[in-house]
Each structure stands twice: as C-alpha cells, then as structure tokens.
PDBML (XML) file of the C-alpha atoms, coordinates in Angstrom:
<?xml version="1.0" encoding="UTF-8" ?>
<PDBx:datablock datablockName="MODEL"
   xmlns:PDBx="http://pdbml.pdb.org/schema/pdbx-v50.xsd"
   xmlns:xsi="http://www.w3.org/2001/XMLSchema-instance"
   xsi:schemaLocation="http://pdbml.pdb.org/schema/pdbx-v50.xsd pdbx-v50.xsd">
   <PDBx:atom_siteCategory>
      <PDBx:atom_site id="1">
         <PDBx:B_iso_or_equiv>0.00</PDBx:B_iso_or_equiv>
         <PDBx:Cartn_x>103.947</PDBx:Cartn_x>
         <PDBx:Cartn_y>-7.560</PDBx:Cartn_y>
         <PDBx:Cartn_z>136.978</PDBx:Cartn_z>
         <PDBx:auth_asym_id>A</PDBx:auth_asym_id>
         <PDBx:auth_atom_id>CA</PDBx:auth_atom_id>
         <PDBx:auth_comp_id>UNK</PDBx:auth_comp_id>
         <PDBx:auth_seq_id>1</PDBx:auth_seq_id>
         <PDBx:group_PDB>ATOM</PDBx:group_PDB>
         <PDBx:label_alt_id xsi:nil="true" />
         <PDBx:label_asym_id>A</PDBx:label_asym_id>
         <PDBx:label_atom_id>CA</PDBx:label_atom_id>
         <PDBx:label_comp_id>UNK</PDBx:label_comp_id>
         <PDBx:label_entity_id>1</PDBx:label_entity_id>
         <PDBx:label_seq_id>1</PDBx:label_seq_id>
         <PDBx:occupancy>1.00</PDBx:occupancy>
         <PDBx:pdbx_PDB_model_num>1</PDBx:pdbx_PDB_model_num>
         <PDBx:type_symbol>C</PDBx:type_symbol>
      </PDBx:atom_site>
      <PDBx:atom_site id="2">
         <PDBx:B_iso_or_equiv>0.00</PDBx:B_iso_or_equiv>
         <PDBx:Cartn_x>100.819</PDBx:Cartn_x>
         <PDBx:Cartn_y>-8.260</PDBx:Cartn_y>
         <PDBx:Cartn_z>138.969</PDBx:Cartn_z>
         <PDBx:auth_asym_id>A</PDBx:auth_asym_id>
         <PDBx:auth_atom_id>CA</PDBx:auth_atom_id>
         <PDBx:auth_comp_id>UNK</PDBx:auth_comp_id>
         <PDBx:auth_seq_id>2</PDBx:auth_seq_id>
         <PDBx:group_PDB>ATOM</PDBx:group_PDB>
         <PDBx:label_alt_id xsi:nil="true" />
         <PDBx:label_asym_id>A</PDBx:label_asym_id>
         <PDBx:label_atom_id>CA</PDBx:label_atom_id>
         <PDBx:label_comp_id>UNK</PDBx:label_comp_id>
         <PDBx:label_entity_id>1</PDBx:label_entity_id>
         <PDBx:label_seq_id>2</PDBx:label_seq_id>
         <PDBx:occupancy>1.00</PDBx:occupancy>
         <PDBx:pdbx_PDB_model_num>1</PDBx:pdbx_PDB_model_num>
         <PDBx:type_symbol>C</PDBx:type_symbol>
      </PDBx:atom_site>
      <PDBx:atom_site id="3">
         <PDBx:B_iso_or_equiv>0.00</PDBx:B_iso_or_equiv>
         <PDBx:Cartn_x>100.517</PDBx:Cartn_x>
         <PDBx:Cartn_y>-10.350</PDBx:Cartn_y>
         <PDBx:Cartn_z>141.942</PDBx:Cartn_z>
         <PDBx:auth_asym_id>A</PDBx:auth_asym_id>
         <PDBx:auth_atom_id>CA</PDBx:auth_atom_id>
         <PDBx:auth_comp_id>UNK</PDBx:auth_comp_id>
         <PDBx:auth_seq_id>3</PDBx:auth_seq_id>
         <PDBx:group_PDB>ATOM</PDBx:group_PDB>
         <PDBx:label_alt_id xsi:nil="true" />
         <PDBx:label_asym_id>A</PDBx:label_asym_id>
         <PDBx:label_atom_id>CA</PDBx:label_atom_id>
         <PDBx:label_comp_id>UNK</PDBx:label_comp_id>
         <PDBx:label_entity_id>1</PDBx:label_entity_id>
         <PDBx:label_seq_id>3</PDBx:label_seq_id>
         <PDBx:occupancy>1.00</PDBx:occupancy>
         <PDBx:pdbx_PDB_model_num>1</PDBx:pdbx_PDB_model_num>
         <PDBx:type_symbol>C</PDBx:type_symbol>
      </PDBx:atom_site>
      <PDBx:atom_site id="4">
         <PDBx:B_iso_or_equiv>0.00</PDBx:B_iso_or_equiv>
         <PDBx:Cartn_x>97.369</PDBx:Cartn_x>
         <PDBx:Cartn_y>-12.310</PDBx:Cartn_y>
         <PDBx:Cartn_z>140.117</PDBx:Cartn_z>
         <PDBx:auth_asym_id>A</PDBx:auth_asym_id>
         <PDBx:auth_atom_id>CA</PDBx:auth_atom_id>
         <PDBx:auth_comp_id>UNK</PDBx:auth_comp_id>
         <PDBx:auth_seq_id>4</PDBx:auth_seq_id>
         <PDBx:group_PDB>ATOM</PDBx:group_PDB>
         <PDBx:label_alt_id xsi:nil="true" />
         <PDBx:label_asym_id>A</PDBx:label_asym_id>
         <PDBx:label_atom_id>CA</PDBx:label_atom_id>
         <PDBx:label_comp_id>UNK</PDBx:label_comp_id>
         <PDBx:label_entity_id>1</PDBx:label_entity_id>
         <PDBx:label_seq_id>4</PDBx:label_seq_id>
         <PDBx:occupancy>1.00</PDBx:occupancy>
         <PDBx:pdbx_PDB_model_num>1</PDBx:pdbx_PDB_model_num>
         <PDBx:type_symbol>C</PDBx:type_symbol>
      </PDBx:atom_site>
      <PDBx:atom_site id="5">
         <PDBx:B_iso_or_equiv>0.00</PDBx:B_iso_or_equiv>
         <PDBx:Cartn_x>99.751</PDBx:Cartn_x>
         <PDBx:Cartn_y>-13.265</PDBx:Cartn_y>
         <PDBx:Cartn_z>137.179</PDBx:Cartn_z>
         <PDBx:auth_asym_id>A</PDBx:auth_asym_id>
         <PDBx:auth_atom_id>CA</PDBx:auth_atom_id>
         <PDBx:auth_comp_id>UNK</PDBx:auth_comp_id>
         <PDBx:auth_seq_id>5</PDBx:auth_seq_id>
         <PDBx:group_PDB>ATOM</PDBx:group_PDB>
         <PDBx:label_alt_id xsi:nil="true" />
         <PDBx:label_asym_id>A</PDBx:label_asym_id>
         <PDBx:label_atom_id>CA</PDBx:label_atom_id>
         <PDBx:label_comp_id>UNK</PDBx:label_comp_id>
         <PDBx:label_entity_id>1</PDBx:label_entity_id>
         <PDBx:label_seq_id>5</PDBx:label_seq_id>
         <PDBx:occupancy>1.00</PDBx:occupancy>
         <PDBx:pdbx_PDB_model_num>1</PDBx:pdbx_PDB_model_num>
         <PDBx:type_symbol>C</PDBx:type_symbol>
      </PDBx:atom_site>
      <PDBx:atom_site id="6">
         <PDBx:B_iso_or_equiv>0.00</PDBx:B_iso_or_equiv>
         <PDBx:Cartn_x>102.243</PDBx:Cartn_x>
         <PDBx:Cartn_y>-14.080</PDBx:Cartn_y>
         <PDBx:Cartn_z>139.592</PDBx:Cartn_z>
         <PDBx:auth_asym_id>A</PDBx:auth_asym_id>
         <PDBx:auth_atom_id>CA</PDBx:auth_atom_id>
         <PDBx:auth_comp_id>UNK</PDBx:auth_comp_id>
         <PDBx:auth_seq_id>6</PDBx:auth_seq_id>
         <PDBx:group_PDB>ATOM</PDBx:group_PDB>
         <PDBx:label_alt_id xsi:nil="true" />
         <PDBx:label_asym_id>A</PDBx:label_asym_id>
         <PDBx:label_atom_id>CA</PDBx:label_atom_id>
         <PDBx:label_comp_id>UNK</PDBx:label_comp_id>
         <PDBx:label_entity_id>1</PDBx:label_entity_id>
         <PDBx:label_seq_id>6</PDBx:label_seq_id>
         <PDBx:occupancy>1.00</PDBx:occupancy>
         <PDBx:pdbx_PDB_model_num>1</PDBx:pdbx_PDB_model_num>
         <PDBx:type_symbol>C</PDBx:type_symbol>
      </PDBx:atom_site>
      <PDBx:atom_site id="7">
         <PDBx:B_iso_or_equiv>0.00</PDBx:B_iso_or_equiv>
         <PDBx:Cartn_x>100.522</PDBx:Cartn_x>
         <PDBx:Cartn_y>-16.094</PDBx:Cartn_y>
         <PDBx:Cartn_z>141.744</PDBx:Cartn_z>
         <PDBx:auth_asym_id>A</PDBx:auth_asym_id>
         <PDBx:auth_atom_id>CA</PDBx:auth_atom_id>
         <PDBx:auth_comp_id>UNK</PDBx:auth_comp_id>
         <PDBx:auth_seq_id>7</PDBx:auth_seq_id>
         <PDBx:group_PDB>ATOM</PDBx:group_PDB>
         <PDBx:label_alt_id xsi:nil="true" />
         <PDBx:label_asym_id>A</PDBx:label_asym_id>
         <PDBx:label_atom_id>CA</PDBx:label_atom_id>
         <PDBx:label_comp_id>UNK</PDBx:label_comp_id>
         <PDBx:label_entity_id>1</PDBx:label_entity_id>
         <PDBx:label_seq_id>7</PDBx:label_seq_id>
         <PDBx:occupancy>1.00</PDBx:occupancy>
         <PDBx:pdbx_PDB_model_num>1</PDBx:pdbx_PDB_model_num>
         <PDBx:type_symbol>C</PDBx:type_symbol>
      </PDBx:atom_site>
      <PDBx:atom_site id="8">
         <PDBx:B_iso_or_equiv>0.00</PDBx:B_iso_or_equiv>
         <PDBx:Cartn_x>99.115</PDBx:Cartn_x>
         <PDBx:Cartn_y>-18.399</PDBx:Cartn_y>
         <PDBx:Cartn_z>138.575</PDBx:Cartn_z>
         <PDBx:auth_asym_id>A</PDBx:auth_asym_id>
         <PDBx:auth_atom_id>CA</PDBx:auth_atom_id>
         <PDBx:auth_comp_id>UNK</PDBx:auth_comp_id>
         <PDBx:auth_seq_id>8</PDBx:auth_seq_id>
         <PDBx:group_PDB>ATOM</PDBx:group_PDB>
         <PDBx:label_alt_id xsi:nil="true" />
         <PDBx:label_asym_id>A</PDBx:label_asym_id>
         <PDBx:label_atom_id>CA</PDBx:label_atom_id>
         <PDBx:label_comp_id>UNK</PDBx:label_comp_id>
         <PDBx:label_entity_id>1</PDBx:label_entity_id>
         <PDBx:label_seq_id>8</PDBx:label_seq_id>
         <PDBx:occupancy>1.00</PDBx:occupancy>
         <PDBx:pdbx_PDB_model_num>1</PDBx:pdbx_PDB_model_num>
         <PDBx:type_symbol>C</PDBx:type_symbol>
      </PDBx:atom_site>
      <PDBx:atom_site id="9">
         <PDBx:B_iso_or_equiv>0.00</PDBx:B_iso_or_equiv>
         <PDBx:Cartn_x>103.364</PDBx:Cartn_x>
         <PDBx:Cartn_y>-18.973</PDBx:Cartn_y>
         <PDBx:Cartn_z>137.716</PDBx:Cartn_z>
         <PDBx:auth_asym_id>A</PDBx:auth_asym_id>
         <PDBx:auth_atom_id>CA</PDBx:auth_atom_id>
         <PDBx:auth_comp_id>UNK</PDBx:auth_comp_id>
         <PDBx:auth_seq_id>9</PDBx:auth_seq_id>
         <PDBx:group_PDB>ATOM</PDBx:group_PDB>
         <PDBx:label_alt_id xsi:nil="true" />
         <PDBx:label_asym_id>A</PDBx:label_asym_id>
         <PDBx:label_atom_id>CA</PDBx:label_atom_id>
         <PDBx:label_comp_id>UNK</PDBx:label_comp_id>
         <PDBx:label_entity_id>1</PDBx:label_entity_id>
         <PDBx:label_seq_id>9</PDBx:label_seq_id>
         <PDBx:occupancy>1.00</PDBx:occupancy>
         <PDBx:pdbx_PDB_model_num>1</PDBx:pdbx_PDB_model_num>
         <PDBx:type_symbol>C</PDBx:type_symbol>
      </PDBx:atom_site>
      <PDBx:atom_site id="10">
         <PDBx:B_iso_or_equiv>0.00</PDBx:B_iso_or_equiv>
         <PDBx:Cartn_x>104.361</PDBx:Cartn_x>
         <PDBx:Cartn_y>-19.619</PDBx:Cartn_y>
         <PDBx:Cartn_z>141.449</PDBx:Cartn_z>
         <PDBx:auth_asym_id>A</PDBx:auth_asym_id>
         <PDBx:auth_atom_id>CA</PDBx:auth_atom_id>
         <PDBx:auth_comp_id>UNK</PDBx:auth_comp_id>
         <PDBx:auth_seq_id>10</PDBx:auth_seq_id>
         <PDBx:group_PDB>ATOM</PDBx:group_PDB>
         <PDBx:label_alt_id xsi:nil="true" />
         <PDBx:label_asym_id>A</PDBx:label_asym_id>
         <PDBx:label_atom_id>CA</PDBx:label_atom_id>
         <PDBx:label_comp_id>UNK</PDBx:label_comp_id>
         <PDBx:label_entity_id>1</PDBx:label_entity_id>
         <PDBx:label_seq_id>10</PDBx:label_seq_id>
         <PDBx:occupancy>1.00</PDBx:occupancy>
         <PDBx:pdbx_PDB_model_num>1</PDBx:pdbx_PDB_model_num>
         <PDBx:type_symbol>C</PDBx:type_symbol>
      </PDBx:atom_site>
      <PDBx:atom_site id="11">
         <PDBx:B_iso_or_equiv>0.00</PDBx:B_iso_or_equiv>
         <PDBx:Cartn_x>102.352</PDBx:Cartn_x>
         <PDBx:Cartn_y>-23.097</PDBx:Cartn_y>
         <PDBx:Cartn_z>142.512</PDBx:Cartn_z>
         <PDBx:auth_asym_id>A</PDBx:auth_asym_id>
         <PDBx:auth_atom_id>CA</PDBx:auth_atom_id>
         <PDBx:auth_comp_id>UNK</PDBx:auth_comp_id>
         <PDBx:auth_seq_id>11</PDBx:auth_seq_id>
         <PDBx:group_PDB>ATOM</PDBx:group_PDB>
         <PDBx:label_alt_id xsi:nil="true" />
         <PDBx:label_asym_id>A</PDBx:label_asym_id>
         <PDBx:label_atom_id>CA</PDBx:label_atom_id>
         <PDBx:label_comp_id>UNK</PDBx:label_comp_id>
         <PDBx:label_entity_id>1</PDBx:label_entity_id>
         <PDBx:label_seq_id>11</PDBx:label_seq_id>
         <PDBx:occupancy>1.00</PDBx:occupancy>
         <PDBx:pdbx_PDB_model_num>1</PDBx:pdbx_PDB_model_num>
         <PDBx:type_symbol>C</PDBx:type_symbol>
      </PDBx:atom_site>
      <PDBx:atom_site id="12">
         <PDBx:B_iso_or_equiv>0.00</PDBx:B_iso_or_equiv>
         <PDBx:Cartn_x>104.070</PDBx:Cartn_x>
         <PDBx:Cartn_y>-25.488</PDBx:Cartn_y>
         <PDBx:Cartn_z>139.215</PDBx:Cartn_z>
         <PDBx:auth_asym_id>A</PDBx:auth_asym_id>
         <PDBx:auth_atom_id>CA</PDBx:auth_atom_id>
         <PDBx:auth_comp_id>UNK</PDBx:auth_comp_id>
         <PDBx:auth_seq_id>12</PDBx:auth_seq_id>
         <PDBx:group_PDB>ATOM</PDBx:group_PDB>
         <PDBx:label_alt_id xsi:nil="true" />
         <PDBx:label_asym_id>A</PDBx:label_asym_id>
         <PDBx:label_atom_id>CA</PDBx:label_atom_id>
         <PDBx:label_comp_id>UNK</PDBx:label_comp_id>
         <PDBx:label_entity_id>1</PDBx:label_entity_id>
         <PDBx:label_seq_id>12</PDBx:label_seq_id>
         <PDBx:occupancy>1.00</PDBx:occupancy>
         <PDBx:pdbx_PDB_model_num>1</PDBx:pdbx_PDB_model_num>
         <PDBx:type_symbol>C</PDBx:type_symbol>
      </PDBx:atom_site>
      <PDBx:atom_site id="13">
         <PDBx:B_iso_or_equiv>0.00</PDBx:B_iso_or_equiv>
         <PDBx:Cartn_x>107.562</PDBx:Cartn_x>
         <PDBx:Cartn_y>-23.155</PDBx:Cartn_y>
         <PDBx:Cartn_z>139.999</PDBx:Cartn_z>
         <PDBx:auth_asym_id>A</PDBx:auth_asym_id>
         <PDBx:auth_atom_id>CA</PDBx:auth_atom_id>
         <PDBx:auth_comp_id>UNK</PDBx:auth_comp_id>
         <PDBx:auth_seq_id>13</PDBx:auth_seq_id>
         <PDBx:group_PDB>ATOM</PDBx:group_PDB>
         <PDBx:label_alt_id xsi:nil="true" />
         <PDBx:label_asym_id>A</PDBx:label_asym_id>
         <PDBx:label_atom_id>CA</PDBx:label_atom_id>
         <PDBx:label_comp_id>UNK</PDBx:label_comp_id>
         <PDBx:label_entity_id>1</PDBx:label_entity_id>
         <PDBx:label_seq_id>13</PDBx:label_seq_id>
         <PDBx:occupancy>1.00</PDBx:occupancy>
         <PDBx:pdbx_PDB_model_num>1</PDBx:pdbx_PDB_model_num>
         <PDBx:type_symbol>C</PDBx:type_symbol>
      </PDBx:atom_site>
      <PDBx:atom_site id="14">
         <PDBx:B_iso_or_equiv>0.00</PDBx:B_iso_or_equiv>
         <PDBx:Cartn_x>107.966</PDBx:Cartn_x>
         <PDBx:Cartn_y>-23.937</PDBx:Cartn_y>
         <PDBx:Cartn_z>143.908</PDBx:Cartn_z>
         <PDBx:auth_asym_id>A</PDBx:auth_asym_id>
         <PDBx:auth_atom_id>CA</PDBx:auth_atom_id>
         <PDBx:auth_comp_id>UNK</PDBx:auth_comp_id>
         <PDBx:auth_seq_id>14</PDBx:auth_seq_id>
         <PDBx:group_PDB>ATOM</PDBx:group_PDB>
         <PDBx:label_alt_id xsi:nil="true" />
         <PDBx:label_asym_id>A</PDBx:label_asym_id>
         <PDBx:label_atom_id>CA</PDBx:label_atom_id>
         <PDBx:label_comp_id>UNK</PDBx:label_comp_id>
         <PDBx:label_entity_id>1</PDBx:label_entity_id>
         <PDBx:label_seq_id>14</PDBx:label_seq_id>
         <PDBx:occupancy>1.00</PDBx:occupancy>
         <PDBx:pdbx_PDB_model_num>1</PDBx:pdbx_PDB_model_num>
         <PDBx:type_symbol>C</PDBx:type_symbol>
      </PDBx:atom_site>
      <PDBx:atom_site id="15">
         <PDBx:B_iso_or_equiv>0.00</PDBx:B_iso_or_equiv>
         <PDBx:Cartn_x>106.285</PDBx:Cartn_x>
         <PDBx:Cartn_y>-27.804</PDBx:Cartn_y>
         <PDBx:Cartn_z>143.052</PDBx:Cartn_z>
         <PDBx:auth_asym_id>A</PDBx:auth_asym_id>
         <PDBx:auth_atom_id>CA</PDBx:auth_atom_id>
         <PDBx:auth_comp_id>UNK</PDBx:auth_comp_id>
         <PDBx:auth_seq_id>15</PDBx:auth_seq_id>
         <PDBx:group_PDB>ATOM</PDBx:group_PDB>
         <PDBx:label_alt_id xsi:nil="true" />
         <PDBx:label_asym_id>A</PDBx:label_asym_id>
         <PDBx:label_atom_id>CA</PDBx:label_atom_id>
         <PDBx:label_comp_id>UNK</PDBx:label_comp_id>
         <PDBx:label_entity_id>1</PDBx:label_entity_id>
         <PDBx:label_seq_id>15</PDBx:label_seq_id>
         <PDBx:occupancy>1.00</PDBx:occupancy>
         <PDBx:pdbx_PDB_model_num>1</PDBx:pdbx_PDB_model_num>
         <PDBx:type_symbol>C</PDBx:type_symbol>
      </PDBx:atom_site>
      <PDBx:atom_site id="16">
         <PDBx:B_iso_or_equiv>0.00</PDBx:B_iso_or_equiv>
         <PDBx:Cartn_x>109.553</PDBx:Cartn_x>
         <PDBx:Cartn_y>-27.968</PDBx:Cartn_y>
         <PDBx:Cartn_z>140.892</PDBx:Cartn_z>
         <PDBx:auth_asym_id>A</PDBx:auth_asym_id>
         <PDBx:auth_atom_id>CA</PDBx:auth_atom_id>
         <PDBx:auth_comp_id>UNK</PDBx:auth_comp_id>
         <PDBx:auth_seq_id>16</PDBx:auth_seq_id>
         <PDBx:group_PDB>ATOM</PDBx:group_PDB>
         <PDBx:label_alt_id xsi:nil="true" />
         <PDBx:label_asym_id>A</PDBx:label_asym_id>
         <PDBx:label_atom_id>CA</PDBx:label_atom_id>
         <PDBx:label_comp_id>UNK</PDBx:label_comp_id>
         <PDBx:label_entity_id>1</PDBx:label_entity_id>
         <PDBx:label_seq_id>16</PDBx:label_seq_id>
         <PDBx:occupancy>1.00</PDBx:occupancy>
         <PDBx:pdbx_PDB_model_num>1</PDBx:pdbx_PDB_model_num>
         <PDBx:type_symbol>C</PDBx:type_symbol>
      </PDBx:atom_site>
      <PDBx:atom_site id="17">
         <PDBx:B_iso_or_equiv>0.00</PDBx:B_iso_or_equiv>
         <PDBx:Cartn_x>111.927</PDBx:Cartn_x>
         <PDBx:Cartn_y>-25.516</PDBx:Cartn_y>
         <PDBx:Cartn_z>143.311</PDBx:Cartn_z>
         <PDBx:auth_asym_id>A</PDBx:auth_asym_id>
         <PDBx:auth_atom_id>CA</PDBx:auth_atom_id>
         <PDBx:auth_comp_id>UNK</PDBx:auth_comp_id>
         <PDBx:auth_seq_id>17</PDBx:auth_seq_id>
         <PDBx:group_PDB>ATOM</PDBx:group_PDB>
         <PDBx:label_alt_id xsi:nil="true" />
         <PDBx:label_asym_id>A</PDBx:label_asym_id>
         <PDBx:label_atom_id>CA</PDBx:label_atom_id>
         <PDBx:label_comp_id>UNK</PDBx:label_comp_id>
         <PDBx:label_entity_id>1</PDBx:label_entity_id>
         <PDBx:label_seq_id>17</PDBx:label_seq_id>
         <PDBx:occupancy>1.00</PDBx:occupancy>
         <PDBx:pdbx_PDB_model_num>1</PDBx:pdbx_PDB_model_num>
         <PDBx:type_symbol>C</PDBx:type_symbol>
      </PDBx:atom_site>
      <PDBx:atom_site id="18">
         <PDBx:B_iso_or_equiv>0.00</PDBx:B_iso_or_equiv>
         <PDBx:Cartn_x>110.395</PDBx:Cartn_x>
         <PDBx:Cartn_y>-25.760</PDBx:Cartn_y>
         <PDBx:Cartn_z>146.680</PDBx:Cartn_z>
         <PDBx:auth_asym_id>A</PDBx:auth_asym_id>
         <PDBx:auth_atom_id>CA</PDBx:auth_atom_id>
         <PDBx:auth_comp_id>UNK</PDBx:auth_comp_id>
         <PDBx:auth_seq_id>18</PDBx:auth_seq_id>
         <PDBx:group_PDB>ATOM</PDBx:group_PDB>
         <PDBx:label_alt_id xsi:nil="true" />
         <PDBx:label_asym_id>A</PDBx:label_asym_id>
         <PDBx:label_atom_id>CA</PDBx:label_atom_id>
         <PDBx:label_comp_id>UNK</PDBx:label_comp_id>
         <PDBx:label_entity_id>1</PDBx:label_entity_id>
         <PDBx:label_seq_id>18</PDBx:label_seq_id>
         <PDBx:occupancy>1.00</PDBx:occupancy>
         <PDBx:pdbx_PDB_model_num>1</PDBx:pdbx_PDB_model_num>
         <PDBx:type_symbol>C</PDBx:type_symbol>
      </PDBx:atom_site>
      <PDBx:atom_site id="19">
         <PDBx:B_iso_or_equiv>0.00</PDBx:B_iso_or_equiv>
         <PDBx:Cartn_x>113.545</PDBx:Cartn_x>
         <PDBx:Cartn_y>-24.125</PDBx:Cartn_y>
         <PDBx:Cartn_z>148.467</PDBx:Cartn_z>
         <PDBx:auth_asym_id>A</PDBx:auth_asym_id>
         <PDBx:auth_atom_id>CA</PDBx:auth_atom_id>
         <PDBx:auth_comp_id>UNK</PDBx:auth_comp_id>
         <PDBx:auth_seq_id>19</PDBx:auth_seq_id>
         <PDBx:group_PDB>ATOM</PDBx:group_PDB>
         <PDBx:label_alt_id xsi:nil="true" />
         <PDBx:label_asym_id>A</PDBx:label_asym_id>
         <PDBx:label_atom_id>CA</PDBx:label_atom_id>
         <PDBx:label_comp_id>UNK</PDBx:label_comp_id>
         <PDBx:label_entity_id>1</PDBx:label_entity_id>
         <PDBx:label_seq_id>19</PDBx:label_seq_id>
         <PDBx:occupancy>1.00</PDBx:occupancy>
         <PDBx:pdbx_PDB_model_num>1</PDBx:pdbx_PDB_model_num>
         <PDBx:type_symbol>C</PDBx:type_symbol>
      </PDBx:atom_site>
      <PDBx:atom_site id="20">
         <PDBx:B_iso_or_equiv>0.00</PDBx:B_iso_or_equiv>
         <PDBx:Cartn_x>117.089</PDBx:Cartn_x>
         <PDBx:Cartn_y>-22.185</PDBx:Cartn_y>
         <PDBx:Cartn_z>147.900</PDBx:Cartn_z>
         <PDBx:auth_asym_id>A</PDBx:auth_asym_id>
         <PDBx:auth_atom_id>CA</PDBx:auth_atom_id>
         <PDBx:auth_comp_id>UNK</PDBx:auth_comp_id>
         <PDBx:auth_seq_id>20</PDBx:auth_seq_id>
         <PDBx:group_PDB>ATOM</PDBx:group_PDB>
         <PDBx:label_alt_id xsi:nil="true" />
         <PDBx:label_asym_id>A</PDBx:label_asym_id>
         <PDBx:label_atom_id>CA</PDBx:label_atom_id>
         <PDBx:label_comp_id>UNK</PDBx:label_comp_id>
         <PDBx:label_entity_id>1</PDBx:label_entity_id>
         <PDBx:label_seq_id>20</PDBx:label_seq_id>
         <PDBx:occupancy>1.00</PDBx:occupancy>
         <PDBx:pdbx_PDB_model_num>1</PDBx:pdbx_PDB_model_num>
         <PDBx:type_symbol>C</PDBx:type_symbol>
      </PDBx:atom_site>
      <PDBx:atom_site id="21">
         <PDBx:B_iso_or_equiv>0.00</PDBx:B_iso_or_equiv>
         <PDBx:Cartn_x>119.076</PDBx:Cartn_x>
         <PDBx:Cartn_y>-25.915</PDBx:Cartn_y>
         <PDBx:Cartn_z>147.159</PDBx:Cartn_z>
         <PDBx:auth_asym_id>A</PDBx:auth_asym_id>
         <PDBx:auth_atom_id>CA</PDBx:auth_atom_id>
         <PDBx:auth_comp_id>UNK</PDBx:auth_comp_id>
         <PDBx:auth_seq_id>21</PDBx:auth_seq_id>
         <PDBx:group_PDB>ATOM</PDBx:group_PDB>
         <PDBx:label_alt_id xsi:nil="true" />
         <PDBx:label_asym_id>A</PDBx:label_asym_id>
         <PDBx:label_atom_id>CA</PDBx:label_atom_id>
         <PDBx:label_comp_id>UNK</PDBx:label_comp_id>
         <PDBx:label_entity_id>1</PDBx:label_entity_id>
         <PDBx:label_seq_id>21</PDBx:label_seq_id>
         <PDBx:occupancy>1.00</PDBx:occupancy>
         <PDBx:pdbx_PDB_model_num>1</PDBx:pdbx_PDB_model_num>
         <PDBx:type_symbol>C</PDBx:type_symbol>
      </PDBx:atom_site>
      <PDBx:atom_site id="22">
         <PDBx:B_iso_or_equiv>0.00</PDBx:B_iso_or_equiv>
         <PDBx:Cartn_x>116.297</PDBx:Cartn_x>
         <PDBx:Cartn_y>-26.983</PDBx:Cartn_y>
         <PDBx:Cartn_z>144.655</PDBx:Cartn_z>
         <PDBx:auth_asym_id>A</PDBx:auth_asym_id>
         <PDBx:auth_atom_id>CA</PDBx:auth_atom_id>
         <PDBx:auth_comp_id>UNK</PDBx:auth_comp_id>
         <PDBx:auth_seq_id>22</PDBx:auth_seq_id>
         <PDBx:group_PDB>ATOM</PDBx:group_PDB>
         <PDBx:label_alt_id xsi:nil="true" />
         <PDBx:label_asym_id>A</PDBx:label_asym_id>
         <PDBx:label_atom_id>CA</PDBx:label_atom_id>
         <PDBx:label_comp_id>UNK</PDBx:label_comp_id>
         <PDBx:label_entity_id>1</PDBx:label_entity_id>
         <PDBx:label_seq_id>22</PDBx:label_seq_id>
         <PDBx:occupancy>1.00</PDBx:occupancy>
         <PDBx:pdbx_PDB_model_num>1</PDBx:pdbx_PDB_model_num>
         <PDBx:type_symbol>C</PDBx:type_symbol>
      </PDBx:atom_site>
      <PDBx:atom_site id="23">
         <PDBx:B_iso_or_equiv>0.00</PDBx:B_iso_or_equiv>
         <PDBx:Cartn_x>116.865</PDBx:Cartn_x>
         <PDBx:Cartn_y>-23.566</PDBx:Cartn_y>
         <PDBx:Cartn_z>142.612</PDBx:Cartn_z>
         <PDBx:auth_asym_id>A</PDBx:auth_asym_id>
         <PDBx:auth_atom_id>CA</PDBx:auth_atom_id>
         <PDBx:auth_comp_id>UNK</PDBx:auth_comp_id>
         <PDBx:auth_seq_id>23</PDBx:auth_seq_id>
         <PDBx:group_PDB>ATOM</PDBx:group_PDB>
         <PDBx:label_alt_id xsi:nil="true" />
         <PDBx:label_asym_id>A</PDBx:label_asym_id>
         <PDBx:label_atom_id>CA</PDBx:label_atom_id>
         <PDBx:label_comp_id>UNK</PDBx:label_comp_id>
         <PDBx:label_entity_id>1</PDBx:label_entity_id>
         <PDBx:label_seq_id>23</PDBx:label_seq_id>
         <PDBx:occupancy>1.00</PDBx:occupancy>
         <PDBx:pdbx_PDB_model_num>1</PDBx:pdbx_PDB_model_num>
         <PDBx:type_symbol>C</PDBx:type_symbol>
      </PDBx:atom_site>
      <PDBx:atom_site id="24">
         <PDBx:B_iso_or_equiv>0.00</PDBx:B_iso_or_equiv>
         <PDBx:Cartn_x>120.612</PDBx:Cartn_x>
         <PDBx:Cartn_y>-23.532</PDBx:Cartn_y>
         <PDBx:Cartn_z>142.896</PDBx:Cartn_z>
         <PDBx:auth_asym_id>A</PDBx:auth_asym_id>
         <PDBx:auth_atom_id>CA</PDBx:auth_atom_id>
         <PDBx:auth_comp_id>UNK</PDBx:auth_comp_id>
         <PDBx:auth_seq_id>24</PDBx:auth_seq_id>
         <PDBx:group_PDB>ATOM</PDBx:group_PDB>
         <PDBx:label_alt_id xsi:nil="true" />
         <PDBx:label_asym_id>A</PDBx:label_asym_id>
         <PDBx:label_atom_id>CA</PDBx:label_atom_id>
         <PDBx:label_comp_id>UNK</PDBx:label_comp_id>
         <PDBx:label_entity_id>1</PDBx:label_entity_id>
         <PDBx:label_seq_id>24</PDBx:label_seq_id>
         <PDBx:occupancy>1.00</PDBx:occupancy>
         <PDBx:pdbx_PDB_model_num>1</PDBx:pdbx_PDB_model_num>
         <PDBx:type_symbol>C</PDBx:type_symbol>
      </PDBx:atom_site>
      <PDBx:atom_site id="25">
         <PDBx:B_iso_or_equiv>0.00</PDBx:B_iso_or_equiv>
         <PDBx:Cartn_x>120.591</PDBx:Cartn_x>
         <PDBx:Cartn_y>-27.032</PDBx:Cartn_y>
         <PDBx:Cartn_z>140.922</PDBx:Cartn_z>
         <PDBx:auth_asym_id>A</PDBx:auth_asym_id>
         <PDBx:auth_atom_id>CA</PDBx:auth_atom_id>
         <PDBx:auth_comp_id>UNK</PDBx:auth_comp_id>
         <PDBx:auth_seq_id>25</PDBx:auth_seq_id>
         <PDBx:group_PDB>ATOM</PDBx:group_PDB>
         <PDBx:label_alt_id xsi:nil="true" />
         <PDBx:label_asym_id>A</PDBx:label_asym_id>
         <PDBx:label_atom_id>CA</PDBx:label_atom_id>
         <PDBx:label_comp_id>UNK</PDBx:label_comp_id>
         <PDBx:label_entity_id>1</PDBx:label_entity_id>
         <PDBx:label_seq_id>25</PDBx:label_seq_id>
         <PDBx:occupancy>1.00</PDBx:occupancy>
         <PDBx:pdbx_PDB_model_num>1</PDBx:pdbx_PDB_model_num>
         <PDBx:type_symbol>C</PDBx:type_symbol>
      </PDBx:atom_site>
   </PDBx:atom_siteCategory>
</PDBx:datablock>
C-alpha cells in the first residue's frame, strides 16, 4: 500500500489507539 494512503488512515486510527494498551482493548 502506499505511504500517502497510509498516512490519510493513520491520524483518526492513533486519535482512537494512541499506544500498544489502547489497541490491545
């Protein structure tokens, strides 16, 4: 996938899961 798509995914994702804990809830 390309870093430009990923990058437009990643800001609402780590607002939601900012760390390791958040994600393994």
């Amino acid at each position: 996938c390309t870093d430009k798509r990923i990058n437009q995914v990643t800001p609402s994702l780590f607002g939601r899961f900012p760390d390791a804990k958040a994600m393994a809830g």
